[in-house]
PDB file of N, CA and C in Angstrom:
ATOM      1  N   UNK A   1       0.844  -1.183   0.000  1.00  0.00           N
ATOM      2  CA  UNK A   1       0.000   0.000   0.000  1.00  0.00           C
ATOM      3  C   UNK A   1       0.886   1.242   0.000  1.00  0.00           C
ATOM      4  N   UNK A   2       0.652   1.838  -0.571  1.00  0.00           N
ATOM      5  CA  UNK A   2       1.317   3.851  -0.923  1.00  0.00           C
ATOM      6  C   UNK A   2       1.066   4.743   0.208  1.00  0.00           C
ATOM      7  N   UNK A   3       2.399   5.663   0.611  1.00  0.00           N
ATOM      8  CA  UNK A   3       1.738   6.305   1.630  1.00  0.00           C
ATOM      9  C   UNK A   3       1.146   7.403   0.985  1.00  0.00           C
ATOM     10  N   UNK A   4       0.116   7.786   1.693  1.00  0.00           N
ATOM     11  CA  UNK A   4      -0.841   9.173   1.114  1.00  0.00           C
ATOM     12  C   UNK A   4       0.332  10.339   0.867  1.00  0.00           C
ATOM     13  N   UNK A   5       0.324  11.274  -0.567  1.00  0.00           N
ATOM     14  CA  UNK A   5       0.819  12.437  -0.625  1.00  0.00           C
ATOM     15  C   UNK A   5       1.034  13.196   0.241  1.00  0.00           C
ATOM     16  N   UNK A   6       2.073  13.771   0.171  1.00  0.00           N
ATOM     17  CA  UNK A   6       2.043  15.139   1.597  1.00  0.00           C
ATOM     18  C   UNK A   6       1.330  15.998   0.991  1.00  0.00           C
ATOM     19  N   UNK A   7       0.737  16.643   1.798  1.00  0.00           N
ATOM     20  CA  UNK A   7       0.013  18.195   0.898  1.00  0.00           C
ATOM     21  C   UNK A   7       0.803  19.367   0.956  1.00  0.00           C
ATOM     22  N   UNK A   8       1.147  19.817  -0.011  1.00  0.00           N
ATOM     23  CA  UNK A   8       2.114  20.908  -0.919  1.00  0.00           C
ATOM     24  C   UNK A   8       2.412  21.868   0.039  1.00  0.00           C
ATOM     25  N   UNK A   9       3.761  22.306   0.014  1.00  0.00           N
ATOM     26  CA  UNK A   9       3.490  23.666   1.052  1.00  0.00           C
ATOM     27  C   UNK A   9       4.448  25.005   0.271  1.00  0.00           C
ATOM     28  N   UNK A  10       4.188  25.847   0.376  1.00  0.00           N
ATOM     29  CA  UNK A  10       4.939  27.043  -0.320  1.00  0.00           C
ATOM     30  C   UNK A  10       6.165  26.471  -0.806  1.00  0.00           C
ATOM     31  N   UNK A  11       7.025  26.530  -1.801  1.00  0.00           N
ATOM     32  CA  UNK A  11       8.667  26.185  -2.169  1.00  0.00           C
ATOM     33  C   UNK A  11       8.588  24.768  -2.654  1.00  0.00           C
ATOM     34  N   UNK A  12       7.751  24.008  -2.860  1.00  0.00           N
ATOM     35  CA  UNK A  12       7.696  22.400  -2.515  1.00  0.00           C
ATOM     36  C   UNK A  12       7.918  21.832  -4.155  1.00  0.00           C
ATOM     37  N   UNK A  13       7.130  23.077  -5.119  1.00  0.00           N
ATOM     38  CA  UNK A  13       6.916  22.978  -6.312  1.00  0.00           C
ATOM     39  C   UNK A  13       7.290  23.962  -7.011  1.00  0.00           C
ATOM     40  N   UNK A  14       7.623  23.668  -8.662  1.00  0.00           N
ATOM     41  CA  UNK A  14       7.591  25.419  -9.433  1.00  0.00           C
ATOM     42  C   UNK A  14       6.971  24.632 -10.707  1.00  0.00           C
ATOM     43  N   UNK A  15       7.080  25.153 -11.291  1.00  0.00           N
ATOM     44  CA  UNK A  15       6.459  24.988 -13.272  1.00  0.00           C
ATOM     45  C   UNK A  15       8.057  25.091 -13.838  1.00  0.00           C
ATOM     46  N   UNK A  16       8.038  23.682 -14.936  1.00  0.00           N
ATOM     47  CA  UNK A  16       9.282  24.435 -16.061  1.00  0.00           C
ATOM     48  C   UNK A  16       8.653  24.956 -17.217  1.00  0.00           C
ATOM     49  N   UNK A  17       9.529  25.240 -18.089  1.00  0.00           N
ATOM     50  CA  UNK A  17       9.372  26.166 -19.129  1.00  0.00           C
ATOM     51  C   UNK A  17       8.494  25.403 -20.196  1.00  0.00           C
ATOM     52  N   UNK A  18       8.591  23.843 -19.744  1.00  0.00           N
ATOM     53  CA  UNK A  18       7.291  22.909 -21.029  1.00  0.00           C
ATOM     54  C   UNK A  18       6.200  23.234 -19.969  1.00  0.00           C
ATOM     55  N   UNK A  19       5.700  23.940 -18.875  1.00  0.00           N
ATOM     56  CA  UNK A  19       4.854  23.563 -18.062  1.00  0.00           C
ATOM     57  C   UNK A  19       4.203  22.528 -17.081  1.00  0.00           C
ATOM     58  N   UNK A  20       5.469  21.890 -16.975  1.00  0.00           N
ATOM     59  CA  UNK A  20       5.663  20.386 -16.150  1.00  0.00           C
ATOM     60  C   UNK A  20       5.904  21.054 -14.135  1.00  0.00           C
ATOM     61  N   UNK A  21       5.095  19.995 -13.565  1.00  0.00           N
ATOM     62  CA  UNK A  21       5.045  20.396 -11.639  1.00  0.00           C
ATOM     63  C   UNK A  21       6.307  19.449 -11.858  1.00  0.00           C
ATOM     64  N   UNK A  22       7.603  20.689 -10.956  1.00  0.00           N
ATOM     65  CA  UNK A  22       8.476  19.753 -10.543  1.00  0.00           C
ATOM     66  C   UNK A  22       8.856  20.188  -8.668  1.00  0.00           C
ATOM     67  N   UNK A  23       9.660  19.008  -8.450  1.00  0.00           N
ATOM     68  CA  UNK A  23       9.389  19.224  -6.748  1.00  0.00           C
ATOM     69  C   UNK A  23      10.680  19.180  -6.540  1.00  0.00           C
ATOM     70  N   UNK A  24      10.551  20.289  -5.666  1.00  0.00           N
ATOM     71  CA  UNK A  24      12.004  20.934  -4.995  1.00  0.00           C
ATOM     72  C   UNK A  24      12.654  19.673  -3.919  1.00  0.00           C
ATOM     73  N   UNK A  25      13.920  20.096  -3.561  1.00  0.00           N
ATOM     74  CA  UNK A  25      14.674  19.969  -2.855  1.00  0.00           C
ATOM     75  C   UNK A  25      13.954  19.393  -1.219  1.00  0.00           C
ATOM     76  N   UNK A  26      13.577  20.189  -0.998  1.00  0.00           N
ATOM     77  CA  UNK A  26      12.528  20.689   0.083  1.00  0.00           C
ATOM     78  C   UNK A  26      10.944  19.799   0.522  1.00  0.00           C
ATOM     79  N   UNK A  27      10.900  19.463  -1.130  1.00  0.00           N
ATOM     80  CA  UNK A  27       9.753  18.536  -0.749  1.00  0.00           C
ATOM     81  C   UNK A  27      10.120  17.003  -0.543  1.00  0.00           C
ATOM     82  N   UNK A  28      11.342  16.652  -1.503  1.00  0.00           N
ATOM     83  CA  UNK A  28      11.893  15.287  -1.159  1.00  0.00           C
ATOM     84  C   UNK A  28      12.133  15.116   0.028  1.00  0.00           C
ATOM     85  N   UNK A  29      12.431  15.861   0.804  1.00  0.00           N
ATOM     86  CA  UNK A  29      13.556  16.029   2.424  1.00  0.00           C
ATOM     87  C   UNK A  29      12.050  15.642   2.878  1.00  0.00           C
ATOM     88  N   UNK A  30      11.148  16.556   3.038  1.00  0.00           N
ATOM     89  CA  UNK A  30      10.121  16.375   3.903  1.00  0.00           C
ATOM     90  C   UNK A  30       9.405  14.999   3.484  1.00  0.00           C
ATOM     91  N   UNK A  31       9.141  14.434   2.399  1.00  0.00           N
ATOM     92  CA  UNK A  31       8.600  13.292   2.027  1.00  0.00           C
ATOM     93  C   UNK A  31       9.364  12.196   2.774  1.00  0.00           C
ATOM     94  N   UNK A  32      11.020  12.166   3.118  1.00  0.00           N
ATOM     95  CA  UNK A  32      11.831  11.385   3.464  1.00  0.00           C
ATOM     96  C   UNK A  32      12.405  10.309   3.017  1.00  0.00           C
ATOM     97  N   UNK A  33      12.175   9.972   2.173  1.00  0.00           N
ATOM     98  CA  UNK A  33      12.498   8.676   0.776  1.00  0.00           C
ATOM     99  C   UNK A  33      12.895   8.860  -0.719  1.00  0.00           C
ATOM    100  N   UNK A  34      13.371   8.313  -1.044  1.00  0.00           N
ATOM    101  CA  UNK A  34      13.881   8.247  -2.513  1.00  0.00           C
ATOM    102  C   UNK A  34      12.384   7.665  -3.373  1.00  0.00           C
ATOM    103  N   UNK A  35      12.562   7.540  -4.230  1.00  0.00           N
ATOM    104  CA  UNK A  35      10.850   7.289  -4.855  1.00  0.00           C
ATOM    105  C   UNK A  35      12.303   6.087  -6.622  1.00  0.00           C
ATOM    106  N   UNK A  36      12.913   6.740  -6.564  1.00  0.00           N
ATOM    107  CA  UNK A  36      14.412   6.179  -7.243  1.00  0.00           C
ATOM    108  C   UNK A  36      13.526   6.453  -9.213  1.00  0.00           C
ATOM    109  N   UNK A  37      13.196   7.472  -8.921  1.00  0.00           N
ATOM    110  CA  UNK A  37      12.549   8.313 -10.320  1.00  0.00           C
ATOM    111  C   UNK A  37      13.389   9.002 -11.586  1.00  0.00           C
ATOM    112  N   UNK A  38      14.583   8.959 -10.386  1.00  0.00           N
ATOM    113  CA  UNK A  38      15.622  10.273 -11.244  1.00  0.00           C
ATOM    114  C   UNK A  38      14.779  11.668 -11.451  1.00  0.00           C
ATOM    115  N   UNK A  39      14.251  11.881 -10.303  1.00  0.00           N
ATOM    116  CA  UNK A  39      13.988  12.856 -10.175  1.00  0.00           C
ATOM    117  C   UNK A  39      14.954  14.834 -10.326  1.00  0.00           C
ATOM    118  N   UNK A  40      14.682  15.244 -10.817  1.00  0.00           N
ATOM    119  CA  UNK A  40      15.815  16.603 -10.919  1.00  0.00           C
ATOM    120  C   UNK A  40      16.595  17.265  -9.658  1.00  0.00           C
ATOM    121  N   UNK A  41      15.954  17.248  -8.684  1.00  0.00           N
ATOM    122  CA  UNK A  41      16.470  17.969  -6.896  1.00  0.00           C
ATOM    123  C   UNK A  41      16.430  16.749  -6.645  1.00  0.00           C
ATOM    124  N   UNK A  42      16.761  15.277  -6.570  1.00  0.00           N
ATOM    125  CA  UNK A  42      17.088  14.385  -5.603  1.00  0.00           C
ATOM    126  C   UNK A  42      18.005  14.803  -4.922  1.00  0.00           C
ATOM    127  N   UNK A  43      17.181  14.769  -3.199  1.00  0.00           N
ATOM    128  CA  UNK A  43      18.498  14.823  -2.488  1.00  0.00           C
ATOM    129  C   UNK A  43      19.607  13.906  -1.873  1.00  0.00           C
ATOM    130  N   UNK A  44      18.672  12.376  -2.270  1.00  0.00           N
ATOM    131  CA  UNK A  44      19.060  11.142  -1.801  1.00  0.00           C
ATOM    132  C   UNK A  44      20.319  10.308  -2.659  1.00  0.00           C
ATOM    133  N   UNK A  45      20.501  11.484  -4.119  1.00  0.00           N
ATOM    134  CA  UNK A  45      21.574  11.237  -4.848  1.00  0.00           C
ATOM    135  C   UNK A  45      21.346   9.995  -6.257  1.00  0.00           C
ATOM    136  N   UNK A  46      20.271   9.665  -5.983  1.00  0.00           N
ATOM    137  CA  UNK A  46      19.949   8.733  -7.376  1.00  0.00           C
ATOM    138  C   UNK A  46      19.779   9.242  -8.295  1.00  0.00           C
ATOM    139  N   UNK A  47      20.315   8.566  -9.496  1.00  0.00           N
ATOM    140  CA  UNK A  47      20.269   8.932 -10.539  1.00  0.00           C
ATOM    141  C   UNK A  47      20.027   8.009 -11.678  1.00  0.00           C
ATOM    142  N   UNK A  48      18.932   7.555 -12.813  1.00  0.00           N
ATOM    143  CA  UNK A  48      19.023   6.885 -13.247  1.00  0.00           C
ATOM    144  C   UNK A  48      20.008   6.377 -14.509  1.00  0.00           C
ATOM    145  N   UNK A  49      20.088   5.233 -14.522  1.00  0.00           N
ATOM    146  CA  UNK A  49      21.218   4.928 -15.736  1.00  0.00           C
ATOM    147  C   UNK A  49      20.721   5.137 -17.133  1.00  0.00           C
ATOM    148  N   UNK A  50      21.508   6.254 -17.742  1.00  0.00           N
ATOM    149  CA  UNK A  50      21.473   6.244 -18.933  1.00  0.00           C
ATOM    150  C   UNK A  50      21.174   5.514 -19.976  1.00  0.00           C
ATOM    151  N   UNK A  51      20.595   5.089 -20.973  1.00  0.00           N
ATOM    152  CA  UNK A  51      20.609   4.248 -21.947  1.00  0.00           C
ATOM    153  C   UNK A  51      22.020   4.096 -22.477  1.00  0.00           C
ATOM    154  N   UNK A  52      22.702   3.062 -23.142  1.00  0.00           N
ATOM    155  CA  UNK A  52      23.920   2.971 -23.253  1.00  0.00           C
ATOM    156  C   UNK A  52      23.914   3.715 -25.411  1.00  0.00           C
ATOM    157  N   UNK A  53      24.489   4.546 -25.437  1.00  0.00           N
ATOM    158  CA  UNK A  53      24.461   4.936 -27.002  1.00  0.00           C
ATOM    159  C   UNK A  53      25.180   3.552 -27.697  1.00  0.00           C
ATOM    160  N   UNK A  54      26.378   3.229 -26.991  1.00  0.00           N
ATOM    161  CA  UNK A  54      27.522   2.651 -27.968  1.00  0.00           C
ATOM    162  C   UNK A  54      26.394   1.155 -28.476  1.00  0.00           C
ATOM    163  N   UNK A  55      25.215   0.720 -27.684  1.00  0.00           N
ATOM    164  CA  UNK A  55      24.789  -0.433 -27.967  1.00  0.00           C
ATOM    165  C   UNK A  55      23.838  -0.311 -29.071  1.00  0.00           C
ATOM    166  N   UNK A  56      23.415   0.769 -29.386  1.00  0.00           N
ATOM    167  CA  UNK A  56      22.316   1.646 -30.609  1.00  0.00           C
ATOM    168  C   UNK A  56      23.247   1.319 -31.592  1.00  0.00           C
ATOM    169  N   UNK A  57      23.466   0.886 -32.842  1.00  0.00           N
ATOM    170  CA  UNK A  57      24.002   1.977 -34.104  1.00  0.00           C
ATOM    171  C   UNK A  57      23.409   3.197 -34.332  1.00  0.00           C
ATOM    172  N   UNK A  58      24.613   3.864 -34.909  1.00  0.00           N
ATOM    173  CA  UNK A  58      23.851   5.099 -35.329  1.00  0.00           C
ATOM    174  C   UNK A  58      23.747   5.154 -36.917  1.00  0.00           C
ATOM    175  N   UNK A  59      22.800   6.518 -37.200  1.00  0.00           N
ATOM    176  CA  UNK A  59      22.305   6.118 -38.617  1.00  0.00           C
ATOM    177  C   UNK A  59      23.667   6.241 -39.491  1.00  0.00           C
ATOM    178  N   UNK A  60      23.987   5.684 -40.368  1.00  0.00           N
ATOM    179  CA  UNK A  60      25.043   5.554 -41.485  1.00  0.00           C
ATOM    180  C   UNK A  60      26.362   4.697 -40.972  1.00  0.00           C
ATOM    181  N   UNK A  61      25.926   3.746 -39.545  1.00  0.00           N
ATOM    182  CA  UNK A  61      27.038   3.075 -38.945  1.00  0.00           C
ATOM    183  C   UNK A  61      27.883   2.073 -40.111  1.00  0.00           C
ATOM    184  N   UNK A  62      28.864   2.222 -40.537  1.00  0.00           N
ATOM    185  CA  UNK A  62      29.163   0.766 -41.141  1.00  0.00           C
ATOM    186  C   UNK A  62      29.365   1.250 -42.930  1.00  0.00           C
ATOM    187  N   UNK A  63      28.792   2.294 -42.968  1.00  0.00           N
ATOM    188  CA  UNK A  63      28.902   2.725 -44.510  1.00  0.00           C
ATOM    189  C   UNK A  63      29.978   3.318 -44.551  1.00  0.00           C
ATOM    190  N   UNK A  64      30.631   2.860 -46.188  1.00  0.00           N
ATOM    191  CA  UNK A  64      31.875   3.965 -46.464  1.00  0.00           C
ATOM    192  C   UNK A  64      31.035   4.864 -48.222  1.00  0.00           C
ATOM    193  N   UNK A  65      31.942   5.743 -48.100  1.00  0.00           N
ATOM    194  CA  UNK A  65      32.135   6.470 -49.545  1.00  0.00           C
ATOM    195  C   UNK A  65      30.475   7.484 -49.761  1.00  0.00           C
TER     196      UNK A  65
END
């Protein structure tokens, strides 16, 4: 079972520039847990792993001339 949301408090949130709710610094601390989202202000330091490029080709891999 999920624990219930905290309810928002001044600083907790802002808007980015696509118009996306992102949550501060401030609200992770008070929530107390990692959520392990790769979230942008993690303060708990996670970060998710990249997709690896070198395992993609890229377009024109392998062609000459």
């Amino acid at each position: 079972m999920r624990p219930k949301p905290l309810p928002l408090q001044p600083g907790d949130t802002y808007f980015n520039e696509q118009g996306l709710m992102v949550f501060t610094e401030q609200y992770h601390l008070r929530r107390g847990y990692c959520c392990q989202s790769g979230c942008k202000h993690c303060p708990y330091g996670y970060q998710k792993e990249a997709k690896k490029e070198q395992d993609t080709p890229s377009k024109g891999a392998g062609k000459t001339g």
